[in-house]
Every structure is written in C-alpha cells, then in structure tokens.
PDB file of N, CA and C in Angstrom:
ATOM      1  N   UNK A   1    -247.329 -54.329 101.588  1.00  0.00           N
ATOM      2  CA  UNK A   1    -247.060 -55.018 100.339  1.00  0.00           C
ATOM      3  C   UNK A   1    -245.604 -54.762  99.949  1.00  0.00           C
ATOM      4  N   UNK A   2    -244.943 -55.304  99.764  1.00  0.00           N
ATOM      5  CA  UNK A   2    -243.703 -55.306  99.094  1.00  0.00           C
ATOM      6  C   UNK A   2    -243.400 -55.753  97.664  1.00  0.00           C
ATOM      7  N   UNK A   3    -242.766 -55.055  96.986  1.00  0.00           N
ATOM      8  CA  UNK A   3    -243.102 -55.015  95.285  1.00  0.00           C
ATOM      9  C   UNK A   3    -241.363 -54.833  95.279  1.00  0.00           C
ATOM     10  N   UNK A   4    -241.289 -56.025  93.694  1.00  0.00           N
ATOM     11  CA  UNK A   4    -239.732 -56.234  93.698  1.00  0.00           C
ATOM     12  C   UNK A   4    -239.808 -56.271  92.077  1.00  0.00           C
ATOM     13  N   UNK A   5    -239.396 -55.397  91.461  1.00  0.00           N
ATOM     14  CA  UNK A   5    -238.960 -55.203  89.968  1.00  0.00           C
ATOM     15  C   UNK A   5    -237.713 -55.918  89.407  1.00  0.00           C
ATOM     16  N   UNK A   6    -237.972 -56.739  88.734  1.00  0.00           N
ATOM     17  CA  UNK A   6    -236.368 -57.180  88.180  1.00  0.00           C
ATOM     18  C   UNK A   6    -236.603 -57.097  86.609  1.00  0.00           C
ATOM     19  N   UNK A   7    -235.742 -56.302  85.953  1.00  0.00           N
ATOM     20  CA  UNK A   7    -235.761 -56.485  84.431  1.00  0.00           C
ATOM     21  C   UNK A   7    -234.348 -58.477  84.360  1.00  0.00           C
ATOM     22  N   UNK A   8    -234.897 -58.461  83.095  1.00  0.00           N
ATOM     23  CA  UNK A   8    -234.286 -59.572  82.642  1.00  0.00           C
ATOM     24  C   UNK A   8    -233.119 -59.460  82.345  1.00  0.00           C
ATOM     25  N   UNK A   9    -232.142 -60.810  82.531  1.00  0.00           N
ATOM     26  CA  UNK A   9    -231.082 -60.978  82.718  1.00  0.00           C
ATOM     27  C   UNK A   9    -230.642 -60.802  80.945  1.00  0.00           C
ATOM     28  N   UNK A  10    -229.567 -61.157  80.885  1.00  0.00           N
ATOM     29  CA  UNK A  10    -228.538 -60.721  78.959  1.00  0.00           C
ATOM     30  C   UNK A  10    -229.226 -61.339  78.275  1.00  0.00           C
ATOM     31  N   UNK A  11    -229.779 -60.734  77.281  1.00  0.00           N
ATOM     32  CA  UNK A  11    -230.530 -61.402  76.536  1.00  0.00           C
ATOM     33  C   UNK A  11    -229.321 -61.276  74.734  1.00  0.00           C
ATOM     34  N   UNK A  12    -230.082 -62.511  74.072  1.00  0.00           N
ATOM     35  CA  UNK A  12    -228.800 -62.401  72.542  1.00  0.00           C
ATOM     36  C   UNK A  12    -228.568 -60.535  71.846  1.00  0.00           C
ATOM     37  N   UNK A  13    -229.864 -60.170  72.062  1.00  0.00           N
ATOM     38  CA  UNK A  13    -229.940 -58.916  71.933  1.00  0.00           C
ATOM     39  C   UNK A  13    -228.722 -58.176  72.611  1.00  0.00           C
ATOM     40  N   UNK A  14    -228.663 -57.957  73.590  1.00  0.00           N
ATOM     41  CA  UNK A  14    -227.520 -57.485  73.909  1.00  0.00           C
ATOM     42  C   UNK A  14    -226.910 -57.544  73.819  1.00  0.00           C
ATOM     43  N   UNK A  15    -226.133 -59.011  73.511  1.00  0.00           N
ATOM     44  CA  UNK A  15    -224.643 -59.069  73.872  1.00  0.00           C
ATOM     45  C   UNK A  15    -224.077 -58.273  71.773  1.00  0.00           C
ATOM     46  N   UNK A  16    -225.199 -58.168  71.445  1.00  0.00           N
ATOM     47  CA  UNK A  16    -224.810 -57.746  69.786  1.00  0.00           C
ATOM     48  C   UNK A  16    -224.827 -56.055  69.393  1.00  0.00           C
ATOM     49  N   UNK A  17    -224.896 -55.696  70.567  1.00  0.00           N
ATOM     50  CA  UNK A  17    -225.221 -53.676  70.677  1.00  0.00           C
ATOM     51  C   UNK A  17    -224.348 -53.008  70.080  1.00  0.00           C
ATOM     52  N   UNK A  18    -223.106 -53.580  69.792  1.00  0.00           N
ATOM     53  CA  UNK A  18    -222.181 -52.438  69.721  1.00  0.00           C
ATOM     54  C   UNK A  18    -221.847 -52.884  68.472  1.00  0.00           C
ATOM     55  N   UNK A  19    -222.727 -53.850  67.558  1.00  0.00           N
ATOM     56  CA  UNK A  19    -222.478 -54.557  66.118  1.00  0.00           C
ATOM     57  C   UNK A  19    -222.869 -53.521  65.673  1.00  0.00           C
ATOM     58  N   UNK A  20    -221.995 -52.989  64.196  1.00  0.00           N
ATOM     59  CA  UNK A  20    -222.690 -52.001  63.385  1.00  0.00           C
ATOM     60  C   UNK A  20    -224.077 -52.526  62.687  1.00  0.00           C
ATOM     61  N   UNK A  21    -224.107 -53.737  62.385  1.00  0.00           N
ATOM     62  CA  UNK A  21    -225.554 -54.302  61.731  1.00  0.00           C
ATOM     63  C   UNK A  21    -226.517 -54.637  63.285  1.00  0.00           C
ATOM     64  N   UNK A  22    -225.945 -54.412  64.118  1.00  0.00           N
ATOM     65  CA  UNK A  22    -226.944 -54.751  65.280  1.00  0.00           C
ATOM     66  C   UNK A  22    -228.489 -54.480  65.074  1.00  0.00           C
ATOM     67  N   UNK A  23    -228.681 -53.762  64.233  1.00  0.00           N
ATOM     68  CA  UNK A  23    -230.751 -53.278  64.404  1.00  0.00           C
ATOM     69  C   UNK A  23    -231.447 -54.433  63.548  1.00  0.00           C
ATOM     70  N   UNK A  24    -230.139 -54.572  62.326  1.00  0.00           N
ATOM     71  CA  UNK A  24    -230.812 -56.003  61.441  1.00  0.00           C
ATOM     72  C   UNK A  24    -230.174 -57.480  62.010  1.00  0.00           C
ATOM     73  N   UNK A  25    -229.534 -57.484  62.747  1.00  0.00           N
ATOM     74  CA  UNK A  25    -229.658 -58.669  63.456  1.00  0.00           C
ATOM     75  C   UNK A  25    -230.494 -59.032  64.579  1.00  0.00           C
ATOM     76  N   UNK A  26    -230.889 -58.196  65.462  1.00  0.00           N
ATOM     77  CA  UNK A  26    -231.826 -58.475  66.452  1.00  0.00           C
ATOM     78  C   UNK A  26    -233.039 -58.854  66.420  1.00  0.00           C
ATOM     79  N   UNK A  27    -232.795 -59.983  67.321  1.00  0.00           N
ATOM     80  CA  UNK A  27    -234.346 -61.071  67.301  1.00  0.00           C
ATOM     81  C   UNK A  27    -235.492 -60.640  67.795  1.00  0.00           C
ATOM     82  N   UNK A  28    -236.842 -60.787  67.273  1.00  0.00           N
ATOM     83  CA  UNK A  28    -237.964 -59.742  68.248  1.00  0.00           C
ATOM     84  C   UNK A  28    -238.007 -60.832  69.430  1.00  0.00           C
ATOM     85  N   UNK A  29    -237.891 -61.676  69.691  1.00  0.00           N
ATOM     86  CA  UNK A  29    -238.199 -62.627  70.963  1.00  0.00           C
ATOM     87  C   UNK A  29    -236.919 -63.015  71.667  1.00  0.00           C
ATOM     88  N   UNK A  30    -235.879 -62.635  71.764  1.00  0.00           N
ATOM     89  CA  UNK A  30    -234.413 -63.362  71.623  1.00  0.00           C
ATOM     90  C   UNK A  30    -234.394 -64.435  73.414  1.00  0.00           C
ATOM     91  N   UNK A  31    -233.420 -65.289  73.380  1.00  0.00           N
ATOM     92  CA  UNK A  31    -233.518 -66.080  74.549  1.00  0.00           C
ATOM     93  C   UNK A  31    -232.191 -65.245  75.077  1.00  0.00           C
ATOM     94  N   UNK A  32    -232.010 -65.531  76.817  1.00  0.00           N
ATOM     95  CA  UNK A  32    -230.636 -65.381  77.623  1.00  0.00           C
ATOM     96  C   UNK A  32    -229.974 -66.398  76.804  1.00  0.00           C
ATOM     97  N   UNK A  33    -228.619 -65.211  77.052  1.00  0.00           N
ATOM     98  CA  UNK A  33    -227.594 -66.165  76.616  1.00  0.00           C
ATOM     99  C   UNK A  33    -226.758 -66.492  77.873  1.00  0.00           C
ATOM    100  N   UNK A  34    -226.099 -67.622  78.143  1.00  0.00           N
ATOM    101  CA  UNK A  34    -225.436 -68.612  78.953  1.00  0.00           C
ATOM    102  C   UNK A  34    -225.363 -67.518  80.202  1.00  0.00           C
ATOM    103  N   UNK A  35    -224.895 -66.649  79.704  1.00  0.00           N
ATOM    104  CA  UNK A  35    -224.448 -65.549  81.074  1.00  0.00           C
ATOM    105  C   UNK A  35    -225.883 -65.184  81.825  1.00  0.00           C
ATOM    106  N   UNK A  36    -226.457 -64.905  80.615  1.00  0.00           N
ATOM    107  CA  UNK A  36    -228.205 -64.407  81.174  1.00  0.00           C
ATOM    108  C   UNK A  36    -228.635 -65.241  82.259  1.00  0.00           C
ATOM    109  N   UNK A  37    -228.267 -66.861  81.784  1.00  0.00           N
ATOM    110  CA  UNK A  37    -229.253 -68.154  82.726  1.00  0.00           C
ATOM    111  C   UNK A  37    -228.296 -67.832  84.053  1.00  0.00           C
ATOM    112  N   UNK A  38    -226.688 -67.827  83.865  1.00  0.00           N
ATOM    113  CA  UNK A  38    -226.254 -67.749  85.003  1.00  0.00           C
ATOM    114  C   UNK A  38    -226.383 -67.120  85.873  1.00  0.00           C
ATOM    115  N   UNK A  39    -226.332 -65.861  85.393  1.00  0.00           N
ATOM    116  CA  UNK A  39    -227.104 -64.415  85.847  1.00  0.00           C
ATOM    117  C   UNK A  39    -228.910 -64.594  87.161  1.00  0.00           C
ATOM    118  N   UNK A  40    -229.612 -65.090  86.405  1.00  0.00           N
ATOM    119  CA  UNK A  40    -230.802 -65.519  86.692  1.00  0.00           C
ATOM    120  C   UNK A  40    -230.733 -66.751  87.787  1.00  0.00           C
ATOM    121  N   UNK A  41    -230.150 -67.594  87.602  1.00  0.00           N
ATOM    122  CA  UNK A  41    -230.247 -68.237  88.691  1.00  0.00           C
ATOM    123  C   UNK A  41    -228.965 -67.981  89.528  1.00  0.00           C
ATOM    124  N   UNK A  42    -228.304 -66.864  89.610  1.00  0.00           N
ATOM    125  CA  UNK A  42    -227.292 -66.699  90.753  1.00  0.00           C
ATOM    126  C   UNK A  42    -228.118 -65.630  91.420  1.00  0.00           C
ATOM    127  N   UNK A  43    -228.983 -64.616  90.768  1.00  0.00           N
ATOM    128  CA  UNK A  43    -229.884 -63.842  91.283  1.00  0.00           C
ATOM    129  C   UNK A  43    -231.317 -64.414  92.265  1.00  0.00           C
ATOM    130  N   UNK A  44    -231.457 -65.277  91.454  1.00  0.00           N
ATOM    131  CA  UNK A  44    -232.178 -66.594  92.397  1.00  0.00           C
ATOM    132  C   UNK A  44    -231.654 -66.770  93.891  1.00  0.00           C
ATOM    133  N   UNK A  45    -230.618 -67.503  93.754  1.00  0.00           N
ATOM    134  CA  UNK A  45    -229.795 -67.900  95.103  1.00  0.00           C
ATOM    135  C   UNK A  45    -229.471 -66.992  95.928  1.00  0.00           C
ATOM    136  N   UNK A  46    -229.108 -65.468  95.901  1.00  0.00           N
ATOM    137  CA  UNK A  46    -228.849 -64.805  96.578  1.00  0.00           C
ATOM    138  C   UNK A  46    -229.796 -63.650  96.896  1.00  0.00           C
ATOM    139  N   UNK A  47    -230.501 -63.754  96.238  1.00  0.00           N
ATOM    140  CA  UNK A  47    -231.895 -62.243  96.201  1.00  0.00           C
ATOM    141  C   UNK A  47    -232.387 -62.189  97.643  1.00  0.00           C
ATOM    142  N   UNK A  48    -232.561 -61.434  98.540  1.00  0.00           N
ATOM    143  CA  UNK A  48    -233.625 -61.197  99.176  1.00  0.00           C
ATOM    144  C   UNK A  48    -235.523 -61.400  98.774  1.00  0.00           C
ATOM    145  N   UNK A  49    -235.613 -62.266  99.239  1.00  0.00           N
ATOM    146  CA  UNK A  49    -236.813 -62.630  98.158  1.00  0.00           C
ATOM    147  C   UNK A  49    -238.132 -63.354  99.747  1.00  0.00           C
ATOM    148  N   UNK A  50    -237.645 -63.029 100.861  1.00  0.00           N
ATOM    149  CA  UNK A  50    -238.725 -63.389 101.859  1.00  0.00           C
ATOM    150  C   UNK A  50    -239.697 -62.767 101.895  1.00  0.00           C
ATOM    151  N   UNK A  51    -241.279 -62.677 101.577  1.00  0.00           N
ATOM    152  CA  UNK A  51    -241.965 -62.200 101.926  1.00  0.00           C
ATOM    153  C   UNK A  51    -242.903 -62.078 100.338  1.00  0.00           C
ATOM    154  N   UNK A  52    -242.116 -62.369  99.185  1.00  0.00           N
ATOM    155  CA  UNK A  52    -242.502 -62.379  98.155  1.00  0.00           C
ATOM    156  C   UNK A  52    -243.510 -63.221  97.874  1.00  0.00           C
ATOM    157  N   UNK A  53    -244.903 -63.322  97.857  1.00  0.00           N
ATOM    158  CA  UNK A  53    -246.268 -63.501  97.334  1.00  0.00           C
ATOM    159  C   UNK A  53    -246.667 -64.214  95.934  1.00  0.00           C
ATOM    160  N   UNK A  54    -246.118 -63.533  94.962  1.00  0.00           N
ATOM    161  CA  UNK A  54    -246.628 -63.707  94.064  1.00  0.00           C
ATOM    162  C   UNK A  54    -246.121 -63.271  92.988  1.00  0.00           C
ATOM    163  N   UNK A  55    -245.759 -63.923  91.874  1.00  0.00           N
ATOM    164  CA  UNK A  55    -244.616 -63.941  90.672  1.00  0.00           C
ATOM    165  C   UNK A  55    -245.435 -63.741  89.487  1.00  0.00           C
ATOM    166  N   UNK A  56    -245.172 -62.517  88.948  1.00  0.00           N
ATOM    167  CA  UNK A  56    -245.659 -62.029  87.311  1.00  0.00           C
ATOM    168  C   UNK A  56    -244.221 -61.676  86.724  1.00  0.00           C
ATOM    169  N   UNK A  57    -244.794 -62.415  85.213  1.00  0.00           N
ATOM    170  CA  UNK A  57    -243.721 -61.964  84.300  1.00  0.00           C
ATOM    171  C   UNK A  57    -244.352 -61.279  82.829  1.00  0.00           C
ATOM    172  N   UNK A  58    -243.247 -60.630  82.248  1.00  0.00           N
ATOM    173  CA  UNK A  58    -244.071 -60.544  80.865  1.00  0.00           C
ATOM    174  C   UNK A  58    -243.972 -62.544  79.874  1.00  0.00           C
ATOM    175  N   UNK A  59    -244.443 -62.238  79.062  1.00  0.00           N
ATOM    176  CA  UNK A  59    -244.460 -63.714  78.172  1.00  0.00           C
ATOM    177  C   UNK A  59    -243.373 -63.701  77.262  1.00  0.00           C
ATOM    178  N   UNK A  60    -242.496 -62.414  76.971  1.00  0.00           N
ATOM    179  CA  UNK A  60    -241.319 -62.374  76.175  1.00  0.00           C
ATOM    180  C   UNK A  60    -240.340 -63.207  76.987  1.00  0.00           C
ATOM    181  N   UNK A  61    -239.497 -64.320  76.157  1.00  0.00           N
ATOM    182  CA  UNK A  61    -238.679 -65.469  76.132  1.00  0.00           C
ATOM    183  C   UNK A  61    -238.081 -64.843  76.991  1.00  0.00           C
ATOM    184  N   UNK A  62    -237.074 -63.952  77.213  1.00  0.00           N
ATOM    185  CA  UNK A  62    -236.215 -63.864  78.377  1.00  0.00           C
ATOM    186  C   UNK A  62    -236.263 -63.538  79.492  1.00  0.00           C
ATOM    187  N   UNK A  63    -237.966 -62.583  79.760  1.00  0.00           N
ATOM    188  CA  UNK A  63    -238.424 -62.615  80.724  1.00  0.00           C
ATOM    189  C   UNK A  63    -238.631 -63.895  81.939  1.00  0.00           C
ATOM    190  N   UNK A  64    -239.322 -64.218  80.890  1.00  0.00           N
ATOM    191  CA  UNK A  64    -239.704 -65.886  81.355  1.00  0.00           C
ATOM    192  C   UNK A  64    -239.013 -66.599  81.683  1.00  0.00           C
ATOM    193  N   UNK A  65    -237.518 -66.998  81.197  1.00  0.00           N
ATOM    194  CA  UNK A  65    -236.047 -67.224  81.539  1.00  0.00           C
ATOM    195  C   UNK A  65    -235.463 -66.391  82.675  1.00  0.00           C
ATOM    196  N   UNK A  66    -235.768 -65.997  83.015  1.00  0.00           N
ATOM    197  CA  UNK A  66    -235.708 -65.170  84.135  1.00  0.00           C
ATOM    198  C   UNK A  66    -236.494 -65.314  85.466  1.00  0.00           C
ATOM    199  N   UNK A  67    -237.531 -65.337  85.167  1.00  0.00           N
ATOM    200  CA  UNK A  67    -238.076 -65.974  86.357  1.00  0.00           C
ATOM    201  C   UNK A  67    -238.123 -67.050  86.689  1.00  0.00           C
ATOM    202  N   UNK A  68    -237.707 -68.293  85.564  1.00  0.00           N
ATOM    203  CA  UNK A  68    -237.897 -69.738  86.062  1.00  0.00           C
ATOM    204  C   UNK A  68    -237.183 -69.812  87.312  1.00  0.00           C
ATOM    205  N   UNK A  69    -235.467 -69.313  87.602  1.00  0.00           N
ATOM    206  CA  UNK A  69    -235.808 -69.759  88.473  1.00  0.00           C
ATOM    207  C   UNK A  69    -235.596 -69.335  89.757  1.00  0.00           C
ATOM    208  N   UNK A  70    -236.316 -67.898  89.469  1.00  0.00           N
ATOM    209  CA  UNK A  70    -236.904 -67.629  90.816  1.00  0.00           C
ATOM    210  C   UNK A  70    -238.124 -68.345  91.092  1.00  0.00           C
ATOM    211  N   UNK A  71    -238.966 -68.374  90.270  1.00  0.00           N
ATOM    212  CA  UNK A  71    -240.134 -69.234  90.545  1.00  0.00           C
ATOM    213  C   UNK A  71    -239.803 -70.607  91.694  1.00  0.00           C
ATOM    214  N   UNK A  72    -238.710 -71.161  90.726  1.00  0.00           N
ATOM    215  CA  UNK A  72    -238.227 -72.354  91.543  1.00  0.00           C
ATOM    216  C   UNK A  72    -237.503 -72.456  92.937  1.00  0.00           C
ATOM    217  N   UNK A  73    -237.370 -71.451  93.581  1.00  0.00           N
ATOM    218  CA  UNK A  73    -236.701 -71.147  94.737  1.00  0.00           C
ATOM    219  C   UNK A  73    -237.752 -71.016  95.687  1.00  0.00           C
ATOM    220  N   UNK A  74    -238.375 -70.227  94.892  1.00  0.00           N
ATOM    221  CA  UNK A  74    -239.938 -69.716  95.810  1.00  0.00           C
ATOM    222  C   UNK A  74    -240.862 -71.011  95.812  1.00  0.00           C
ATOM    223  N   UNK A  75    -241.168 -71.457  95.034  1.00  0.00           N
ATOM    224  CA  UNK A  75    -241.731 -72.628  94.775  1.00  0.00           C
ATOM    225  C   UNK A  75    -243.043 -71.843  94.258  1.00  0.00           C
ATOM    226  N   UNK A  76    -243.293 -70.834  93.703  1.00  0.00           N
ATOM    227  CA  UNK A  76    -244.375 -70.173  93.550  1.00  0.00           C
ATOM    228  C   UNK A  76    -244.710 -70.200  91.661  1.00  0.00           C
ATOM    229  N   UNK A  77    -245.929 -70.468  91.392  1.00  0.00           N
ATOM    230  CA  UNK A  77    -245.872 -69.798  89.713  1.00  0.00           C
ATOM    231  C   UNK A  77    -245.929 -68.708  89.456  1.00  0.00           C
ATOM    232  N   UNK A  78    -245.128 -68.480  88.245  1.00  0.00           N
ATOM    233  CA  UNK A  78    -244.865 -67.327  87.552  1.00  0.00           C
ATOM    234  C   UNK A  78    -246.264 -66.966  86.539  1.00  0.00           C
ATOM    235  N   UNK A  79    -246.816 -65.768  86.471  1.00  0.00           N
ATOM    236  CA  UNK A  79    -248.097 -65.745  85.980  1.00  0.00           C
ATOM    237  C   UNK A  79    -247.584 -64.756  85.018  1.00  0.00           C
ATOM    238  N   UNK A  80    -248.042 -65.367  83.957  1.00  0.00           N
ATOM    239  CA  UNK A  80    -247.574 -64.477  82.592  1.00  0.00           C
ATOM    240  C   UNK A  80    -248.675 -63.333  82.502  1.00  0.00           C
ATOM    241  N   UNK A  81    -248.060 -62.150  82.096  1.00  0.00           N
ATOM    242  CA  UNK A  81    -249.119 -60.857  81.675  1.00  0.00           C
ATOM    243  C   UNK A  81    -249.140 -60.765  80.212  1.00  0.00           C
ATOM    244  N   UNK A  82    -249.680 -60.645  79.445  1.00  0.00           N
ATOM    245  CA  UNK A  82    -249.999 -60.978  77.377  1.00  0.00           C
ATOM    246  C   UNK A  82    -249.732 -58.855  77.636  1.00  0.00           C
ATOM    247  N   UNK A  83    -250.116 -58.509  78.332  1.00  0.00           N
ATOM    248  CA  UNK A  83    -249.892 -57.314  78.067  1.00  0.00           C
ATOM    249  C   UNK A  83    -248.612 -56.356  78.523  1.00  0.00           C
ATOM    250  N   UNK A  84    -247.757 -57.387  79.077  1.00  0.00           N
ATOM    251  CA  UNK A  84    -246.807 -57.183  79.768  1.00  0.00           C
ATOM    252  C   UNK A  84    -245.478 -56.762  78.713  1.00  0.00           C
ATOM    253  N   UNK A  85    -245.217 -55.998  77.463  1.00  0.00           N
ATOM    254  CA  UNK A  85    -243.798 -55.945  76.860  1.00  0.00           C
ATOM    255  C   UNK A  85    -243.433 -54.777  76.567  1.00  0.00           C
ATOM    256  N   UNK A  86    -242.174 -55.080  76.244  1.00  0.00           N
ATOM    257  CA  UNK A  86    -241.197 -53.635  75.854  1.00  0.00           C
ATOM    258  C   UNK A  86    -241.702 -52.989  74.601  1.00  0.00           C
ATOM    259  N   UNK A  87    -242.574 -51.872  74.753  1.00  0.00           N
ATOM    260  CA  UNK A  87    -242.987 -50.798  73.867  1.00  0.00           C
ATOM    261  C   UNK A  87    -242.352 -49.887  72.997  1.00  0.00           C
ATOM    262  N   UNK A  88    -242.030 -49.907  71.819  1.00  0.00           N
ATOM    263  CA  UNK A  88    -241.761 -48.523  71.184  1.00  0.00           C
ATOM    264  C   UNK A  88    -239.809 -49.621  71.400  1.00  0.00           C
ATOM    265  N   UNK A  89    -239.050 -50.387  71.793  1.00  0.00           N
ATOM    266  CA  UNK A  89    -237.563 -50.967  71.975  1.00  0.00           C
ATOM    267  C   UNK A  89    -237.032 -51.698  71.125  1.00  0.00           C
ATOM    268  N   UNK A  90    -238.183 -52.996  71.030  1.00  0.00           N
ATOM    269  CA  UNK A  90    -237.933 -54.135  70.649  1.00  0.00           C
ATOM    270  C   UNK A  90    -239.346 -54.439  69.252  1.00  0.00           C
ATOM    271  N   UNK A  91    -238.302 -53.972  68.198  1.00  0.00           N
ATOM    272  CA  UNK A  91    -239.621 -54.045  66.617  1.00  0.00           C
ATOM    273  C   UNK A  91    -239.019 -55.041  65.898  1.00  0.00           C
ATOM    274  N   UNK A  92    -239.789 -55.354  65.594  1.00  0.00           N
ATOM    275  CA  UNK A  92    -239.470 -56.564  63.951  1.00  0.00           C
ATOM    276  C   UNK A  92    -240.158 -55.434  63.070  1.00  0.00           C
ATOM    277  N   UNK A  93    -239.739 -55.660  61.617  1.00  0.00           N
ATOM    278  CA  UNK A  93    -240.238 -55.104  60.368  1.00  0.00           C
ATOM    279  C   UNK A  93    -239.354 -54.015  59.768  1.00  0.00           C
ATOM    280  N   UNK A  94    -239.589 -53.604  58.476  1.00  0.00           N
ATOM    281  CA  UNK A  94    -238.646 -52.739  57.554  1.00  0.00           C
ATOM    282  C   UNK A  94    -238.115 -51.734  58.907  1.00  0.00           C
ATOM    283  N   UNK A  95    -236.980 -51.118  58.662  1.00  0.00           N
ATOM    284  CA  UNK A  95    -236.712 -49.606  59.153  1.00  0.00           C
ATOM    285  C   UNK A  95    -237.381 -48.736  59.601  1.00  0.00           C
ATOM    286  N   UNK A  96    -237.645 -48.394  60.864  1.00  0.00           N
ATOM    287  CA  UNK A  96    -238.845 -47.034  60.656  1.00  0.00           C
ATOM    288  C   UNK A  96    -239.842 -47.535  60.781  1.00  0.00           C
ATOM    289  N   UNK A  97    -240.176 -48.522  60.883  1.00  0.00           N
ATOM    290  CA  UNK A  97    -241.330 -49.413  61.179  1.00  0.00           C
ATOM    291  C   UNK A  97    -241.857 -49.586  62.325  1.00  0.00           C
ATOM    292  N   UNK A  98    -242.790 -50.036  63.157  1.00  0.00           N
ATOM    293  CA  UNK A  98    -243.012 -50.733  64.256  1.00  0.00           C
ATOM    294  C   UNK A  98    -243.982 -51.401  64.486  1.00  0.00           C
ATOM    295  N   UNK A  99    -243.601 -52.491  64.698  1.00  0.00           N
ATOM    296  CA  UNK A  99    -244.792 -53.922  65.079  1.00  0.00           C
ATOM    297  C   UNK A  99    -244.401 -54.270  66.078  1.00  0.00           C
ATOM    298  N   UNK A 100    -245.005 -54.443  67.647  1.00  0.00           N
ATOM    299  CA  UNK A 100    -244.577 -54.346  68.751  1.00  0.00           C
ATOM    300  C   UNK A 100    -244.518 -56.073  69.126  1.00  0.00           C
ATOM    301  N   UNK A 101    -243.972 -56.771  69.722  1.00  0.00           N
ATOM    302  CA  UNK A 101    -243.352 -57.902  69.788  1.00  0.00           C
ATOM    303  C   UNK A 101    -243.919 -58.279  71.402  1.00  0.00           C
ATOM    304  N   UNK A 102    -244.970 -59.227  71.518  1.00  0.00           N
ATOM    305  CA  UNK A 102    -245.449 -59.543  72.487  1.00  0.00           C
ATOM    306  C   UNK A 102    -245.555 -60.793  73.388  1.00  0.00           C
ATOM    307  N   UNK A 103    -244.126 -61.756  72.624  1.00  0.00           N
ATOM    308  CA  UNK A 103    -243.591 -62.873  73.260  1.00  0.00           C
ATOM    309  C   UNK A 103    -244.634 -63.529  72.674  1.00  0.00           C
ATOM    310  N   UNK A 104    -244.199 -64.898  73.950  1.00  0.00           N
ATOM    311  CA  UNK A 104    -245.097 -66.293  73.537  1.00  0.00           C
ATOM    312  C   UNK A 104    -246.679 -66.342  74.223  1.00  0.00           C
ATOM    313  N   UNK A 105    -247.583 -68.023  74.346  1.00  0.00           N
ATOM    314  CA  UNK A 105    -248.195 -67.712  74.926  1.00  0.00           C
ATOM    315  C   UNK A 105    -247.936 -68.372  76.263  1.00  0.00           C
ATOM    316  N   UNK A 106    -249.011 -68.507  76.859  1.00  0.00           N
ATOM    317  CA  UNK A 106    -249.361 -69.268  77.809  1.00  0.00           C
ATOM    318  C   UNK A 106    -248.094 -70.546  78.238  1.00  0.00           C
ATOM    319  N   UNK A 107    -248.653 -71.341  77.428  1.00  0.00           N
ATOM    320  CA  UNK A 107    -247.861 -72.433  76.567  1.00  0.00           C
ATOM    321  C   UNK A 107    -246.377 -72.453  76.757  1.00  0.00           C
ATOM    322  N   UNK A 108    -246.212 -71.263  75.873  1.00  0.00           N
ATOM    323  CA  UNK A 108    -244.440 -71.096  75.975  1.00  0.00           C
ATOM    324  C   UNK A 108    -244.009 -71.063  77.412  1.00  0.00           C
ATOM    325  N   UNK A 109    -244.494 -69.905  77.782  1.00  0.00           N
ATOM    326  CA  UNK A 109    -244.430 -69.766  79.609  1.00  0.00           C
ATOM    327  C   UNK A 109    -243.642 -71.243  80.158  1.00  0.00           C
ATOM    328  N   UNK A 110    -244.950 -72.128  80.294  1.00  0.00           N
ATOM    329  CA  UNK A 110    -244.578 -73.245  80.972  1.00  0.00           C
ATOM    330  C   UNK A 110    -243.422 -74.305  80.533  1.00  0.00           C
ATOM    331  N   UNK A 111    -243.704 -74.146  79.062  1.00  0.00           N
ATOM    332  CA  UNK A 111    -242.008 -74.743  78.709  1.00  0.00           C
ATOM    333  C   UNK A 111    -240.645 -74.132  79.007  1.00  0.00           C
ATOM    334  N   UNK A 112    -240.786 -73.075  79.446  1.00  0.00           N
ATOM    335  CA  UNK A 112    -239.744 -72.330  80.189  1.00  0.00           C
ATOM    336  C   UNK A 112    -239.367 -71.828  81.410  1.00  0.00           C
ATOM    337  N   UNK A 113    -240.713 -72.159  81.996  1.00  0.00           N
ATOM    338  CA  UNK A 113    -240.919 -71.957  83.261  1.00  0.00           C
ATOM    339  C   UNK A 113    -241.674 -73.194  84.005  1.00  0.00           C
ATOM    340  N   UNK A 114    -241.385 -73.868  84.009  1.00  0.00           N
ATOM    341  CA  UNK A 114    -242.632 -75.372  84.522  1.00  0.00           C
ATOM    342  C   UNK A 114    -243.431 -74.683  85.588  1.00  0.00           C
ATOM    343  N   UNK A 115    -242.906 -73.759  86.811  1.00  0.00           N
ATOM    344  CA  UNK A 115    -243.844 -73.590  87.951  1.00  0.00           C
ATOM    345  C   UNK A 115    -245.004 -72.608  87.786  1.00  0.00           C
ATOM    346  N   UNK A 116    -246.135 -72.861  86.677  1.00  0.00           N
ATOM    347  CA  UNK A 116    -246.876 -72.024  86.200  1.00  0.00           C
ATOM    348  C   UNK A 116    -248.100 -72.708  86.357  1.00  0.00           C
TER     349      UNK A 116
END
C-alpha cells in the first residue's frame, strides 16, 4: 500500500499570520488564495502520484481545493471524510473559545471538486 499525505496548499488564513489582528480576521472555512490554486495544480503536474488508488480529503474548502486537481490528473474521486478537520487550530467564536470548524458538505465537495 502506498499512502501519500499532502496538507493543503495557502490558504487566506495564511497569507494574514503576521497581521497583528490576524486571530479576528481569520475565516473558519477560508478558500486558497491564487498562489494556493497555483500551488495545487503545479503539485498536480509534477507529483509522483503512480500507483495512487484512492483520493480522501477533509470537506474544509481548501482541502478540497486542493485535491481538485489532483483528482483531475488521476481521474479518480476525491471522497470527502465529515470527520476529517483541523482540531483545537482553526475556531470561530469569542476569544478563548472553541467551536471546531468542520467545512462543507458533501455538496460543497463537488462544487469544488467535480470528480466526486
């Protein structure tokens, strides 16, 4: 079996880290930004990716942006996991708070990923 981990490409979140208001600007779902998509599909084109089976993502937006298009290279669908997200990282709510942020559904997936 061969198992291939890729975290997601720049998401808006990031590129805002070093903002002093950065914790109250950050989106709980945020999309890649331009670099992210480029990122993602130049990782696409050049990845070692023969032998690869079978494509899971989490359902958080940039995940999913991320795999489209590997999906599309492979020609394979990307199978969303609902239980698949960043724990205890990525909160919406007051300060000190935490409500854990578990992307889109199903649904979203395929509007962002068609090969699903």
């Amino acid at each position: 079996m061969k198992l291939l981990l890729i975290r997601h490409a720049q998401s808006e979140n990031n590129v805002i880290e070093d903002r002093p208001d950065h914790a109250q600007a950050r989106q709980p779902d945020p999309p890649l930004t331009a670099r992210g998509h480029a990122s993602a599909r130049q990782f696409a084109q050049d990845a070692e990716l023969n032998g690869v089976t079978h494509l899971y993502t989490s359902l958080m937006l940039r995940a999913v942006q991320t795999a489209a298009p590997i999906a599309a290279r492979l020609t394979l669908p990307a199978h969303g996991i609902e239980r698949a997200y960043e724990y205890g990282g990525l909160t919406i709510g007051p300060a000190g708070g935490f409500t854990p942020v578990t992307g889109s559904d199903h649904a979203g997936l395929r509007a962002h990923c068609p090969r699903t």
